[in-house]
PDB file of N, CA and C in Angstrom:
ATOM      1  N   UNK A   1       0.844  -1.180   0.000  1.00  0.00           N
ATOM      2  CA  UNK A   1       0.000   0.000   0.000  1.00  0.00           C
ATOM      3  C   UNK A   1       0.887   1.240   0.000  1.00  0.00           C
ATOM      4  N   UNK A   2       0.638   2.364  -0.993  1.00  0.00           N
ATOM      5  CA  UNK A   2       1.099   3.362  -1.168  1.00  0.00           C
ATOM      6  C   UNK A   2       0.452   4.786   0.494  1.00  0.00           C
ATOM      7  N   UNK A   3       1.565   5.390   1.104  1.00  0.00           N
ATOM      8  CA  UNK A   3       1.482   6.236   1.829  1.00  0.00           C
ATOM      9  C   UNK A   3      -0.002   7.552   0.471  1.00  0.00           C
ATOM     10  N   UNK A   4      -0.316   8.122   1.736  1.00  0.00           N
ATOM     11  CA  UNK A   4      -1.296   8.988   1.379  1.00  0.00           C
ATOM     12  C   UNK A   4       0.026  10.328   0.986  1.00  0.00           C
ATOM     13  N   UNK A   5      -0.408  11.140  -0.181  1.00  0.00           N
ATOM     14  CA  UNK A   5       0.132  12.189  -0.406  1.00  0.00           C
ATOM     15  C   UNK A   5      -0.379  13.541   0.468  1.00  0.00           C
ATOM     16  N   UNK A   6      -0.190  14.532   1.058  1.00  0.00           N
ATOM     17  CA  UNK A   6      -0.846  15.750   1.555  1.00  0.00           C
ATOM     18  C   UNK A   6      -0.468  16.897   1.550  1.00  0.00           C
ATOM     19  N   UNK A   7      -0.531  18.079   2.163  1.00  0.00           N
ATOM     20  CA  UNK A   7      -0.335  19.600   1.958  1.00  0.00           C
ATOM     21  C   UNK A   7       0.682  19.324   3.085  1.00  0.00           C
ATOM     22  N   UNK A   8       1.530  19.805   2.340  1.00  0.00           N
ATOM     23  CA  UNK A   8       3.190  19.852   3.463  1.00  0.00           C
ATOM     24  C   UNK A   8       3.832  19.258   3.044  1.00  0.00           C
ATOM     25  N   UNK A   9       3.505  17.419   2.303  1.00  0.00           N
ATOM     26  CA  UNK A   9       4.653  16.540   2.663  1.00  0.00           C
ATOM     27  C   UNK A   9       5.722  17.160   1.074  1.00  0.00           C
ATOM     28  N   UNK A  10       6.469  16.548   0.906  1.00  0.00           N
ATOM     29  CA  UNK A  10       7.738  16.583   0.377  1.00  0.00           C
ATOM     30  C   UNK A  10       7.825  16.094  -0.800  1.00  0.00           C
ATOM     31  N   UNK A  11       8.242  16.657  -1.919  1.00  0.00           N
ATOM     32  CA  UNK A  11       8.143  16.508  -2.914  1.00  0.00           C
ATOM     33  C   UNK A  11      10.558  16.397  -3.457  1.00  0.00           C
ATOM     34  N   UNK A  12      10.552  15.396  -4.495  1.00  0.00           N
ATOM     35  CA  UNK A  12      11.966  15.337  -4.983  1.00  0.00           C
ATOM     36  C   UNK A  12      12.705  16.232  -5.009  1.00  0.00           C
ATOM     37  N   UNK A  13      12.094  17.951  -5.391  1.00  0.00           N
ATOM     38  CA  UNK A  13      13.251  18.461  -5.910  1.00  0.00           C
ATOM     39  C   UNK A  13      13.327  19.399  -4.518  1.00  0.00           C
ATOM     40  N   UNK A  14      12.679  19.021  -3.470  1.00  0.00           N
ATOM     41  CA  UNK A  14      12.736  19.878  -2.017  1.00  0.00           C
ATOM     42  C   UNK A  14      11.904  20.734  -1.940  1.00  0.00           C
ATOM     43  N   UNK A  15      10.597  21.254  -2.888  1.00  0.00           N
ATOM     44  CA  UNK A  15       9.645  21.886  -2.648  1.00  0.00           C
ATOM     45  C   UNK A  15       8.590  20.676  -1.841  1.00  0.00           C
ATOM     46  N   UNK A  16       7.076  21.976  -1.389  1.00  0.00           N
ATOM     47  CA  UNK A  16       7.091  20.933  -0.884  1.00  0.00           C
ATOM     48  C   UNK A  16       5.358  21.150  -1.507  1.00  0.00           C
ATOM     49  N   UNK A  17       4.282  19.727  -1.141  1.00  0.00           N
ATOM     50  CA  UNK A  17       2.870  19.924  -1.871  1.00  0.00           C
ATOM     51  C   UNK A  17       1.716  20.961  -1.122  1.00  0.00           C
ATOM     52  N   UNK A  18       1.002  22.077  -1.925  1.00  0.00           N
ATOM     53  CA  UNK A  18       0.261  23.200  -1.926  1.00  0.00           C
ATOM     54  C   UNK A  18      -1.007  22.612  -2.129  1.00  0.00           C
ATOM     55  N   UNK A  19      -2.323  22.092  -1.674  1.00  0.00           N
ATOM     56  CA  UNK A  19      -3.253  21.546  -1.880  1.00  0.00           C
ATOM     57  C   UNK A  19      -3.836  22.274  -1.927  1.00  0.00           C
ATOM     58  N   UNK A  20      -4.829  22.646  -3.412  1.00  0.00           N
ATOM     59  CA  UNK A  20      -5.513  23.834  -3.539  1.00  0.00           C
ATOM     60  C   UNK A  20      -6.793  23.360  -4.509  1.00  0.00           C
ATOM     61  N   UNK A  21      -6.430  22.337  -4.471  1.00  0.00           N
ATOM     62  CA  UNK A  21      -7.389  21.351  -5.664  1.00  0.00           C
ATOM     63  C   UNK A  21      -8.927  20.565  -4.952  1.00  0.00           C
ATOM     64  N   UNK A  22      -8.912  20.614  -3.188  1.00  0.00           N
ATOM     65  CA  UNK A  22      -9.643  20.078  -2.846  1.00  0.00           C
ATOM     66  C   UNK A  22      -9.823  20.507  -1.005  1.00  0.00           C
ATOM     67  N   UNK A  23     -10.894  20.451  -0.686  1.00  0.00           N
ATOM     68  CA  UNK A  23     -10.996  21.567   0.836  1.00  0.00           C
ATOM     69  C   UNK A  23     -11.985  21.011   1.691  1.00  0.00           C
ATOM     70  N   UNK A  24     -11.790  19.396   1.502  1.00  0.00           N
ATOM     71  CA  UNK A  24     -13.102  18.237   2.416  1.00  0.00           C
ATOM     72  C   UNK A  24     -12.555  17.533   3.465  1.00  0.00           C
ATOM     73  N   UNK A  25     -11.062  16.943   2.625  1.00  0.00           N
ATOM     74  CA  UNK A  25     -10.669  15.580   2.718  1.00  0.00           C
ATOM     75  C   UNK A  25      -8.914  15.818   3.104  1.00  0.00           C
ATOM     76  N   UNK A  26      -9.168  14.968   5.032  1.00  0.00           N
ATOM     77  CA  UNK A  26      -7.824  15.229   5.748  1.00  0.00           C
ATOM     78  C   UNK A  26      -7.466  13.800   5.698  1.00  0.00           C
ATOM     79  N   UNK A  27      -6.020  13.702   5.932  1.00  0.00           N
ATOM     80  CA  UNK A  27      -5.465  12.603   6.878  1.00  0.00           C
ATOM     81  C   UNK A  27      -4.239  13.300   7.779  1.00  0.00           C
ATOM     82  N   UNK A  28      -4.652  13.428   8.597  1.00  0.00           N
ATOM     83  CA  UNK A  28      -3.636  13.610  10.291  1.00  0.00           C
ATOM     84  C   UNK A  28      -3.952  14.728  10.210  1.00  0.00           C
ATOM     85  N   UNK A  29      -4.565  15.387   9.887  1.00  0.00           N
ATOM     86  CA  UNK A  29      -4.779  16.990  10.283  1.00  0.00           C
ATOM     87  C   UNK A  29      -4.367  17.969   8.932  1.00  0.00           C
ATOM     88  N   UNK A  30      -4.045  17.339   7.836  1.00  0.00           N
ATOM     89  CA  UNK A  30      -4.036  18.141   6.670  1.00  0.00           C
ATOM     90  C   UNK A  30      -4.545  17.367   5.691  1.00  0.00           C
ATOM     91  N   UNK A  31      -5.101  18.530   4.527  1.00  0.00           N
ATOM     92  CA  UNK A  31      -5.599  18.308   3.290  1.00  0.00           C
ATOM     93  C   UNK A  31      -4.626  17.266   2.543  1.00  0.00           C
ATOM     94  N   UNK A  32      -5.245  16.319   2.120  1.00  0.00           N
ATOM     95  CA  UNK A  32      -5.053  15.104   0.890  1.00  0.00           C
ATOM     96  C   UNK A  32      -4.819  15.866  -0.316  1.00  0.00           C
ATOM     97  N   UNK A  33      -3.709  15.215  -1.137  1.00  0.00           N
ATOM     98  CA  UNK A  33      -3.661  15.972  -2.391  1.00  0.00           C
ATOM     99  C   UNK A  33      -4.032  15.470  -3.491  1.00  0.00           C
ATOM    100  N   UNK A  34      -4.792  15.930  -4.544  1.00  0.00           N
ATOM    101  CA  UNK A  34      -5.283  15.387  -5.447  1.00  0.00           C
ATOM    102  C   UNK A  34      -4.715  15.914  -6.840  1.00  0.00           C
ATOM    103  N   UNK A  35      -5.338  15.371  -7.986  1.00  0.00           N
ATOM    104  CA  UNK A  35      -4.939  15.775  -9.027  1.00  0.00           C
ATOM    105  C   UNK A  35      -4.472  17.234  -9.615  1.00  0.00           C
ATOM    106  N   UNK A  36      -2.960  17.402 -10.081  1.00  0.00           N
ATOM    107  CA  UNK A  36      -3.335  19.107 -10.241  1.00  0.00           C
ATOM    108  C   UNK A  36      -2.493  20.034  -9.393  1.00  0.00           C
ATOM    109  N   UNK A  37      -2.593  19.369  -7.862  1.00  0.00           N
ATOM    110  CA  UNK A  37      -1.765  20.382  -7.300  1.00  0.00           C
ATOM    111  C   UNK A  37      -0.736  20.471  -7.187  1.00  0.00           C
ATOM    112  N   UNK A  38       0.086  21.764  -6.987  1.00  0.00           N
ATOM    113  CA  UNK A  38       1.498  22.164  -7.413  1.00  0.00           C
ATOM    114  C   UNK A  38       1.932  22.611  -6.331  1.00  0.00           C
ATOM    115  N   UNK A  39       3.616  22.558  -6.223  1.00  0.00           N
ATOM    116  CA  UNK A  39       4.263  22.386  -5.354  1.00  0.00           C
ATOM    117  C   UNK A  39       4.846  23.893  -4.600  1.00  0.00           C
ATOM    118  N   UNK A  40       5.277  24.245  -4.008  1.00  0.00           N
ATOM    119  CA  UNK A  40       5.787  25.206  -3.063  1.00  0.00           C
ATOM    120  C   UNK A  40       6.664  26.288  -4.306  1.00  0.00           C
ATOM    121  N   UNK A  41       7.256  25.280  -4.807  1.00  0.00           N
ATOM    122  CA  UNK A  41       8.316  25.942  -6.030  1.00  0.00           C
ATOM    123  C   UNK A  41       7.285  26.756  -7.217  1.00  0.00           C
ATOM    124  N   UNK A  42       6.165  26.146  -7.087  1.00  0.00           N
ATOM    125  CA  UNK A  42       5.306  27.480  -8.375  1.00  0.00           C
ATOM    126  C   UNK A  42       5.299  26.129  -9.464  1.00  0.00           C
ATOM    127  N   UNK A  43       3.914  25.566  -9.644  1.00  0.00           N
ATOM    128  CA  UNK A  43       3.529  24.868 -10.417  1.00  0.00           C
ATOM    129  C   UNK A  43       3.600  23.294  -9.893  1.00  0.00           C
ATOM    130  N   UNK A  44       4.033  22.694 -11.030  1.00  0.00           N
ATOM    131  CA  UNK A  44       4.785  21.307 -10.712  1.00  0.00           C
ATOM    132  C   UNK A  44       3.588  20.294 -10.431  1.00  0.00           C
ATOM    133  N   UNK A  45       2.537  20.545 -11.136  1.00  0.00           N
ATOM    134  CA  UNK A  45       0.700  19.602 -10.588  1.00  0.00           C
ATOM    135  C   UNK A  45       0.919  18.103 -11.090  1.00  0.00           C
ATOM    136  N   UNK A  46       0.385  17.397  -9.737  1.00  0.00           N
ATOM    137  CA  UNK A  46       0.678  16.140  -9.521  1.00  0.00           C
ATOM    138  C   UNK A  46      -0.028  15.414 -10.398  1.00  0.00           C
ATOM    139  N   UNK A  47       0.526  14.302 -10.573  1.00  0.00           N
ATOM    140  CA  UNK A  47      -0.157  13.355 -11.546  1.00  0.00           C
ATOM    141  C   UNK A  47      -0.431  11.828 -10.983  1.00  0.00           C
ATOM    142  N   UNK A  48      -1.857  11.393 -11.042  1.00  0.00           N
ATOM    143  CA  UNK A  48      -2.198  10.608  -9.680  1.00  0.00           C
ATOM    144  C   UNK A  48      -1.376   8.912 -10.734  1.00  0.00           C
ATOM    145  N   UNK A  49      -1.313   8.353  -9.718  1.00  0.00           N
ATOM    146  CA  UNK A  49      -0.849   6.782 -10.416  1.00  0.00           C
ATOM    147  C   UNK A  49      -2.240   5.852 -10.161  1.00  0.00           C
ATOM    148  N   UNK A  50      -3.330   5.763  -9.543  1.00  0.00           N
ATOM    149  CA  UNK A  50      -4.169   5.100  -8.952  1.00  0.00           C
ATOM    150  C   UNK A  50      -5.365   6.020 -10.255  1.00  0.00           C
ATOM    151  N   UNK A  51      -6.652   5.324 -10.395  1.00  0.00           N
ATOM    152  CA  UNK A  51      -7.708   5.699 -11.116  1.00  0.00           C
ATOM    153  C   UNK A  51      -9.066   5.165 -10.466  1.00  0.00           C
ATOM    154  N   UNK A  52      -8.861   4.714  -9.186  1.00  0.00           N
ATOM    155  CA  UNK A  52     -10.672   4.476  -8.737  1.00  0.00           C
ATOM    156  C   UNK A  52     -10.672   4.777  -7.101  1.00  0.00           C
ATOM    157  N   UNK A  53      -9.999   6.395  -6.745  1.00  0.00           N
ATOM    158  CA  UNK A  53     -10.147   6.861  -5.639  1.00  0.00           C
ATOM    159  C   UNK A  53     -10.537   8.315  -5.678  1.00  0.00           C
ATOM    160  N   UNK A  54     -11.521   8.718  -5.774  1.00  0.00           N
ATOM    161  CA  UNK A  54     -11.672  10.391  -6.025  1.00  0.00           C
ATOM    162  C   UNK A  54     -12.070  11.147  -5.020  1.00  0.00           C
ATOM    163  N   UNK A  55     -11.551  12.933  -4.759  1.00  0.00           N
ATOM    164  CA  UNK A  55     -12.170  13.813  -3.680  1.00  0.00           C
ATOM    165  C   UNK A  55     -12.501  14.329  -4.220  1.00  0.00           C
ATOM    166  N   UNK A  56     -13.761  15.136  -4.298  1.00  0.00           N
ATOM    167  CA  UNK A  56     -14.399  15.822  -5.012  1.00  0.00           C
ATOM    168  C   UNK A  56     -14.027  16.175  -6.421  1.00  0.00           C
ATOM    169  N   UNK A  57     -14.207  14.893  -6.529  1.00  0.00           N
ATOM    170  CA  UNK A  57     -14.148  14.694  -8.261  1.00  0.00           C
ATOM    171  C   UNK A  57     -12.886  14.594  -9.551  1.00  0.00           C
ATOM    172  N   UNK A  58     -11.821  14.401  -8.242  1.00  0.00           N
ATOM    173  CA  UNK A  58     -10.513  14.498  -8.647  1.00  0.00           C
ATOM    174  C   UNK A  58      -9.732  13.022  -8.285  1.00  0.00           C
ATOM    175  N   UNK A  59      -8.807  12.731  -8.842  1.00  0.00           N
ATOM    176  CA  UNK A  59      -8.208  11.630  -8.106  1.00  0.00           C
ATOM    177  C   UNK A  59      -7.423  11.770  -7.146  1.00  0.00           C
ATOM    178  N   UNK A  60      -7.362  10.723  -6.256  1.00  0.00           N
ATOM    179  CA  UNK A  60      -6.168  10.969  -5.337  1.00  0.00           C
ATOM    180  C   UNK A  60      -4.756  10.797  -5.203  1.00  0.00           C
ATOM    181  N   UNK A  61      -3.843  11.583  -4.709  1.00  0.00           N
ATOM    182  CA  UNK A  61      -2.203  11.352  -5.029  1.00  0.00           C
ATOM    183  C   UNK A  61      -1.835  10.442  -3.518  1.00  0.00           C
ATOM    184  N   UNK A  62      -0.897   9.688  -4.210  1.00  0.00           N
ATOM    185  CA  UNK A  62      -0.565   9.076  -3.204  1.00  0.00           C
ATOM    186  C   UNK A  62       0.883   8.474  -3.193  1.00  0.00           C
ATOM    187  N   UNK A  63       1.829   8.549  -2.006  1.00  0.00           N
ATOM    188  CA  UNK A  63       3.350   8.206  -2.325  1.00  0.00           C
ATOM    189  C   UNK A  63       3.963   6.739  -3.294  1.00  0.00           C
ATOM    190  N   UNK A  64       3.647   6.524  -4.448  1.00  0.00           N
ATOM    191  CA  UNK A  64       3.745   5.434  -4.843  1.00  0.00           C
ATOM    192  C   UNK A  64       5.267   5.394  -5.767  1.00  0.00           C
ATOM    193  N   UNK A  65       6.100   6.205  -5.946  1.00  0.00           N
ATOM    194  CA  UNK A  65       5.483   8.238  -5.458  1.00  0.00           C
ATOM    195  C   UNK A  65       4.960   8.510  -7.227  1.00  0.00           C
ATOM    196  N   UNK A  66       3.901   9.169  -6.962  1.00  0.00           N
ATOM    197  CA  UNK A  66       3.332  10.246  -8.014  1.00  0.00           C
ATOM    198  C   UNK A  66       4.002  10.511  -8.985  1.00  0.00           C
ATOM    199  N   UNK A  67       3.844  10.779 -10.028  1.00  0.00           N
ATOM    200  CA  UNK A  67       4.415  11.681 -10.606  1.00  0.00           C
ATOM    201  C   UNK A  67       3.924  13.265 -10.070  1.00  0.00           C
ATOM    202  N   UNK A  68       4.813  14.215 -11.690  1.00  0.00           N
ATOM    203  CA  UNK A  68       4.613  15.347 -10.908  1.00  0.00           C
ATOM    204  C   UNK A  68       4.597  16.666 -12.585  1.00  0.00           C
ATOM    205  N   UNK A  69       4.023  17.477 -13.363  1.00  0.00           N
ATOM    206  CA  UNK A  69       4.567  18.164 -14.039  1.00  0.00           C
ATOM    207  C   UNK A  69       5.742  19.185 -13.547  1.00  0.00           C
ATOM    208  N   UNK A  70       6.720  19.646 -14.909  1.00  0.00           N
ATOM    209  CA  UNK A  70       7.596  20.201 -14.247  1.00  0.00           C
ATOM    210  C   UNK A  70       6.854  21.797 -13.621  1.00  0.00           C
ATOM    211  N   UNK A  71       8.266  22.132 -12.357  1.00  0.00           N
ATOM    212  CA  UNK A  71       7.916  23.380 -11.113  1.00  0.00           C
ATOM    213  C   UNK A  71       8.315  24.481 -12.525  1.00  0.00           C
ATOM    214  N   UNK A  72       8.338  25.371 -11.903  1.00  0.00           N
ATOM    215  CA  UNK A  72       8.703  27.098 -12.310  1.00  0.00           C
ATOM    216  C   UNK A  72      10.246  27.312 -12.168  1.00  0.00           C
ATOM    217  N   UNK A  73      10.885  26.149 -11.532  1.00  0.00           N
ATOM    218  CA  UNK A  73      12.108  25.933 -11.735  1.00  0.00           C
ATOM    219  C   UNK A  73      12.932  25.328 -12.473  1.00  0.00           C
ATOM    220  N   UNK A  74      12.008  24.956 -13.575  1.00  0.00           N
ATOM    221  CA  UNK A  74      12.655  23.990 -14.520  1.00  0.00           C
ATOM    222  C   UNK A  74      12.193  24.700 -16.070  1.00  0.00           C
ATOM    223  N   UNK A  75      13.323  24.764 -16.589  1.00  0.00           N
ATOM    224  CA  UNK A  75      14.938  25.740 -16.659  1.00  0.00           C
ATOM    225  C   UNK A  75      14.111  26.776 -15.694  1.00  0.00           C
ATOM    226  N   UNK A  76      15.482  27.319 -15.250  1.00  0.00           N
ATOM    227  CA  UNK A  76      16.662  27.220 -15.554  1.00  0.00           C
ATOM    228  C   UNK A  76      17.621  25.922 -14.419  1.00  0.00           C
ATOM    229  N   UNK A  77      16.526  25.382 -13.310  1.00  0.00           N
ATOM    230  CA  UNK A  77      17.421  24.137 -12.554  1.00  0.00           C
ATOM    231  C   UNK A  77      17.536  23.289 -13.332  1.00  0.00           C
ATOM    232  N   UNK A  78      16.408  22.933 -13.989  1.00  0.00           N
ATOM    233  CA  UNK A  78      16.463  21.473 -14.450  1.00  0.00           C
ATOM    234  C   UNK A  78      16.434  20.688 -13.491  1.00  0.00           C
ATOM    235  N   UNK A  79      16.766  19.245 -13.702  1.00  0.00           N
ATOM    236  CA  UNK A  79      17.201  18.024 -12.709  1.00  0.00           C
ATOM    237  C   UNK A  79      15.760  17.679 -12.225  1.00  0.00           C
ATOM    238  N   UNK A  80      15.307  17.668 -10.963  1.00  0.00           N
ATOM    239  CA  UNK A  80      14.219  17.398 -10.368  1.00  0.00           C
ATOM    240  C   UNK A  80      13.514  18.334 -10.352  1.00  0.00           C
ATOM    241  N   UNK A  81      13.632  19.529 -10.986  1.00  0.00           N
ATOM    242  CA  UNK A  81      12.282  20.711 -11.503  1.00  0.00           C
ATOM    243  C   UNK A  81      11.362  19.985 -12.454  1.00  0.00           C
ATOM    244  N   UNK A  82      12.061  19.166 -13.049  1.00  0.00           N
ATOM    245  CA  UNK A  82      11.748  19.120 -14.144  1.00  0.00           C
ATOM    246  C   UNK A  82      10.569  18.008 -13.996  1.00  0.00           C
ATOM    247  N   UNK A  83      10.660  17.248 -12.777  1.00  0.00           N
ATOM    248  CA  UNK A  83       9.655  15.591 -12.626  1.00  0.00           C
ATOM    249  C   UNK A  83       9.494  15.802 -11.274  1.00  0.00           C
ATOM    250  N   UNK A  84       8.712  16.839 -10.354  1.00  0.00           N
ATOM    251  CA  UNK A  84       8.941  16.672  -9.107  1.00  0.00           C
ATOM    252  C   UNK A  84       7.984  15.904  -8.582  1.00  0.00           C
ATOM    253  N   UNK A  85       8.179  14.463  -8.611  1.00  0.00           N
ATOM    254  CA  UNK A  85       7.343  13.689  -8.087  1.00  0.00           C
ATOM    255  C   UNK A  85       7.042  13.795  -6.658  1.00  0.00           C
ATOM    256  N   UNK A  86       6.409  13.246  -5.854  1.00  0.00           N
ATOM    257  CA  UNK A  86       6.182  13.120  -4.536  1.00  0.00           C
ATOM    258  C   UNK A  86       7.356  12.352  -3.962  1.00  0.00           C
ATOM    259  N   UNK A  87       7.900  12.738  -2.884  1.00  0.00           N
ATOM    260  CA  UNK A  87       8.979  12.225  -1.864  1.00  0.00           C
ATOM    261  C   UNK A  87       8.740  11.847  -0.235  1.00  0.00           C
ATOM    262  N   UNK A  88       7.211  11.607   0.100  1.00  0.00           N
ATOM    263  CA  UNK A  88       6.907  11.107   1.125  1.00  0.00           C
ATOM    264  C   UNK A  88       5.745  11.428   1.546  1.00  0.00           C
ATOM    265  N   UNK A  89       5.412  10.660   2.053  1.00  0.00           N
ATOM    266  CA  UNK A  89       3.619  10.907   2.651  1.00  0.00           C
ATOM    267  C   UNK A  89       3.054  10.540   4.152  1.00  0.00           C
ATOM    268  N   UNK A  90       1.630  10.667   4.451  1.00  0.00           N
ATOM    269  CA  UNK A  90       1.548   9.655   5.847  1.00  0.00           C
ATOM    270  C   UNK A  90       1.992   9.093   6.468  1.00  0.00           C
ATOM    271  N   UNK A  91       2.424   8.638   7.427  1.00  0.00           N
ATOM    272  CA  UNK A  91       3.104   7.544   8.191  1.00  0.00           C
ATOM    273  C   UNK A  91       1.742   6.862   8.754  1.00  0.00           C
ATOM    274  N   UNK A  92       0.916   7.253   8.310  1.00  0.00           N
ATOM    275  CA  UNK A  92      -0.519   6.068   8.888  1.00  0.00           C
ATOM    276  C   UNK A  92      -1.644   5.644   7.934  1.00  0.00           C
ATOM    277  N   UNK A  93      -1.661   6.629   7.031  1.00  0.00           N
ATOM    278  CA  UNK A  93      -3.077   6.477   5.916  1.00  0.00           C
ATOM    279  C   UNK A  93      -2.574   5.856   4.589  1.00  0.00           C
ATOM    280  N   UNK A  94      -2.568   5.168   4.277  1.00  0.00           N
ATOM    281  CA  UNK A  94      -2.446   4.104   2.945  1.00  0.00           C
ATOM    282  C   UNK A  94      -3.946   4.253   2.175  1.00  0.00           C
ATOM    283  N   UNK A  95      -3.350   4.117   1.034  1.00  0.00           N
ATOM    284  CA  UNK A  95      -4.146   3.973  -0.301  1.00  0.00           C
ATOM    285  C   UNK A  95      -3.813   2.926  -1.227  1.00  0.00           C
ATOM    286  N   UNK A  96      -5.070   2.052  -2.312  1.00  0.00           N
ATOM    287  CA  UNK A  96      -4.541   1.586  -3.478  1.00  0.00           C
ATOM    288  C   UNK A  96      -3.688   0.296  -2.401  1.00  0.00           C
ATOM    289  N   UNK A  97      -4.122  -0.243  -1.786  1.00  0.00           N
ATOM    290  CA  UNK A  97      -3.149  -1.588  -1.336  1.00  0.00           C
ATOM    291  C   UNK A  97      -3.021  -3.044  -1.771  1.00  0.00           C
ATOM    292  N   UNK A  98      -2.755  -3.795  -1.098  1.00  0.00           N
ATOM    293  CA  UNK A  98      -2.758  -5.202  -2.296  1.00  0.00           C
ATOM    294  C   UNK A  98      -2.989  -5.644  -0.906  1.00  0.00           C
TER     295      UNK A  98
END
């Protein structure tokens, strides 16, 4: 089972996830991130790996890890601007498990 993605946790290139996509749905005391949202760095909207979990009408991200479109830092960083996938999630809420 993939960790839950949320507003705070940590994304590859050290920004971190901005949940602005959805305003229902917590795990531990912050917003779940869903399709779309972009990272601390300015842009960078997640791209869910899972297709039959939705919050208001969006899918859900979850540390499997995600992908990510590139931040506002990519050029001129490059490197992990460019794919800032998700880099950690929940330590209790799982999604998508086997």
């Amino acid at each position: 089972m993939a960790p839950v993605h949320r507003n705070g946790d940590p994304r590859v290139c050290g920004a971190s996830t901005v949940v602005v996509n959805q305003t229902t749905t917590y795990s531990e005391g912050q917003l779940w991130a869903v399709e779309g949202d972009p990272n601390s760095h300015g842009e960078g909207g997640l791209i869910p790996s899972g297709s039959t979990v939705y919050i208001e009408g969006k899918l859900i991200i979850v540390h499997a890890p995600d992908a990510a479109s590139p931040d506002l830092l990519c050029p001129p960083f490059n490197g992990l601007h460019c794919a800032p996938a998700t880099a950690g999630g929940s330590p209790k809420t799982f999604a998508y498990g086997g």
